[in-house]
PDB file of N, CA and C in Angstrom:
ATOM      1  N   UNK A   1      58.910 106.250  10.164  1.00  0.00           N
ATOM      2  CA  UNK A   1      57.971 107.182   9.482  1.00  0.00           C
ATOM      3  C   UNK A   1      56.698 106.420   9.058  1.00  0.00           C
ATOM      4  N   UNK A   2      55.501 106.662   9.042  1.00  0.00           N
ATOM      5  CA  UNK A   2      54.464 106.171   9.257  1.00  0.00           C
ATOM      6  C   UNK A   2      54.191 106.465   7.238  1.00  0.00           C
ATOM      7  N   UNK A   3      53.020 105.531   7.143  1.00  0.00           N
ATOM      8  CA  UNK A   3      53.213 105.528   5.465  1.00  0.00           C
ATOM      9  C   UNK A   3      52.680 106.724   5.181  1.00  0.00           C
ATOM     10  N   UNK A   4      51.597 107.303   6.037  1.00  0.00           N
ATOM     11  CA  UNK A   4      50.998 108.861   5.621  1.00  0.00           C
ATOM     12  C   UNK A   4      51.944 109.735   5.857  1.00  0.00           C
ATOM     13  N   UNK A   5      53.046 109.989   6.376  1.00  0.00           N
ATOM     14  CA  UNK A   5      53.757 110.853   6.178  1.00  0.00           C
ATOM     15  C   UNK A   5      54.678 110.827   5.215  1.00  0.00           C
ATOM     16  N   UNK A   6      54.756 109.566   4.730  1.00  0.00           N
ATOM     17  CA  UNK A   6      55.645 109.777   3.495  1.00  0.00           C
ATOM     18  C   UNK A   6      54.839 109.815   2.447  1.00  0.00           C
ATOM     19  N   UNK A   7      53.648 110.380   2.321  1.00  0.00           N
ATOM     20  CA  UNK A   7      52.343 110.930   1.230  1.00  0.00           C
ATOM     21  C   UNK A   7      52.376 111.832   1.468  1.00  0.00           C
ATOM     22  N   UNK A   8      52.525 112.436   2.633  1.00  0.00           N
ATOM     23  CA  UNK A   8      52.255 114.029   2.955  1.00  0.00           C
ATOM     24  C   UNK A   8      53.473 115.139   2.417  1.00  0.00           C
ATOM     25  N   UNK A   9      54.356 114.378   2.580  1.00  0.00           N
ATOM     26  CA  UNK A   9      55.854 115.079   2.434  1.00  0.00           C
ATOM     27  C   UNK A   9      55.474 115.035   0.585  1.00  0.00           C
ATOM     28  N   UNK A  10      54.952 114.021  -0.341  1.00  0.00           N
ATOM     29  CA  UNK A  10      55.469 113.776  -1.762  1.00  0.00           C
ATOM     30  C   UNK A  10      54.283 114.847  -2.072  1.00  0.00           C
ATOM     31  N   UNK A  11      53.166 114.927  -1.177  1.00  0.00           N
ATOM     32  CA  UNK A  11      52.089 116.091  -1.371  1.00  0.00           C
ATOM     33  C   UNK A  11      52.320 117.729  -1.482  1.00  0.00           C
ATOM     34  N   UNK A  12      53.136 117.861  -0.156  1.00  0.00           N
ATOM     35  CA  UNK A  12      53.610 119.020   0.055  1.00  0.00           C
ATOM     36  C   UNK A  12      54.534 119.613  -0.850  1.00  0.00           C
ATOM     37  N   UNK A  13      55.320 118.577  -1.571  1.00  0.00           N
ATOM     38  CA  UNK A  13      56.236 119.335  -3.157  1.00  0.00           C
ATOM     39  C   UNK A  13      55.159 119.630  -4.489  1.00  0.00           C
ATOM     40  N   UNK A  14      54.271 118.631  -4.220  1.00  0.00           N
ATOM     41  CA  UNK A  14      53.232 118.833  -5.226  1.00  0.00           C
ATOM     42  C   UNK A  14      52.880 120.246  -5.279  1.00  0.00           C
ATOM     43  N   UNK A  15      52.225 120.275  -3.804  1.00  0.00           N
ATOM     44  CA  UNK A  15      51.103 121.198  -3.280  1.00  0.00           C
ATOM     45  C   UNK A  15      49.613 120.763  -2.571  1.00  0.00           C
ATOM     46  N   UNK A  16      48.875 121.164  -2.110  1.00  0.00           N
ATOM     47  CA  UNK A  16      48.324 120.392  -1.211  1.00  0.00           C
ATOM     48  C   UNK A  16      46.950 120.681  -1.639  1.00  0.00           C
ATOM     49  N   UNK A  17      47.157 121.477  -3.054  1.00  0.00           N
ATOM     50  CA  UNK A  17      45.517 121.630  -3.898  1.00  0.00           C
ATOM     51  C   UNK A  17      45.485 120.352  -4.041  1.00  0.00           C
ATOM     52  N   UNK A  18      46.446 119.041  -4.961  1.00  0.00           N
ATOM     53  CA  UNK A  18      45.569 118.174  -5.088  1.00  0.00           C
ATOM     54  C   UNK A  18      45.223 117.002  -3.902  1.00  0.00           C
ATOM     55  N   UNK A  19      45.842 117.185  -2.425  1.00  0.00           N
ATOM     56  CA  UNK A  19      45.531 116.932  -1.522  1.00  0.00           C
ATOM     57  C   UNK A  19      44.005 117.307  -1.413  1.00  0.00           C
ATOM     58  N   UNK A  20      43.452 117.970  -1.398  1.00  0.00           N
ATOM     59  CA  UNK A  20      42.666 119.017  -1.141  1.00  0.00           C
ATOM     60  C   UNK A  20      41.266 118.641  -2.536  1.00  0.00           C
ATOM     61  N   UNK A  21      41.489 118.320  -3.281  1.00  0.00           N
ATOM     62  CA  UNK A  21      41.222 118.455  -4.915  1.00  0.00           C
ATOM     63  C   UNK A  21      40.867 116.370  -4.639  1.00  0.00           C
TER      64      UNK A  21
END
């Protein structure tokens, strides 16, 4: 698993406003 996907996955429980934000 590449390190951005294991940010993306801890993002996606967040939500991806503060992806986004």
């Amino acid at each position: 698993m590449d390190r951005q996907a294991s940010l993306r996955k801890r993002f996606h429980r967040q939500g991806n406003r503060e992806k986004s934000g």
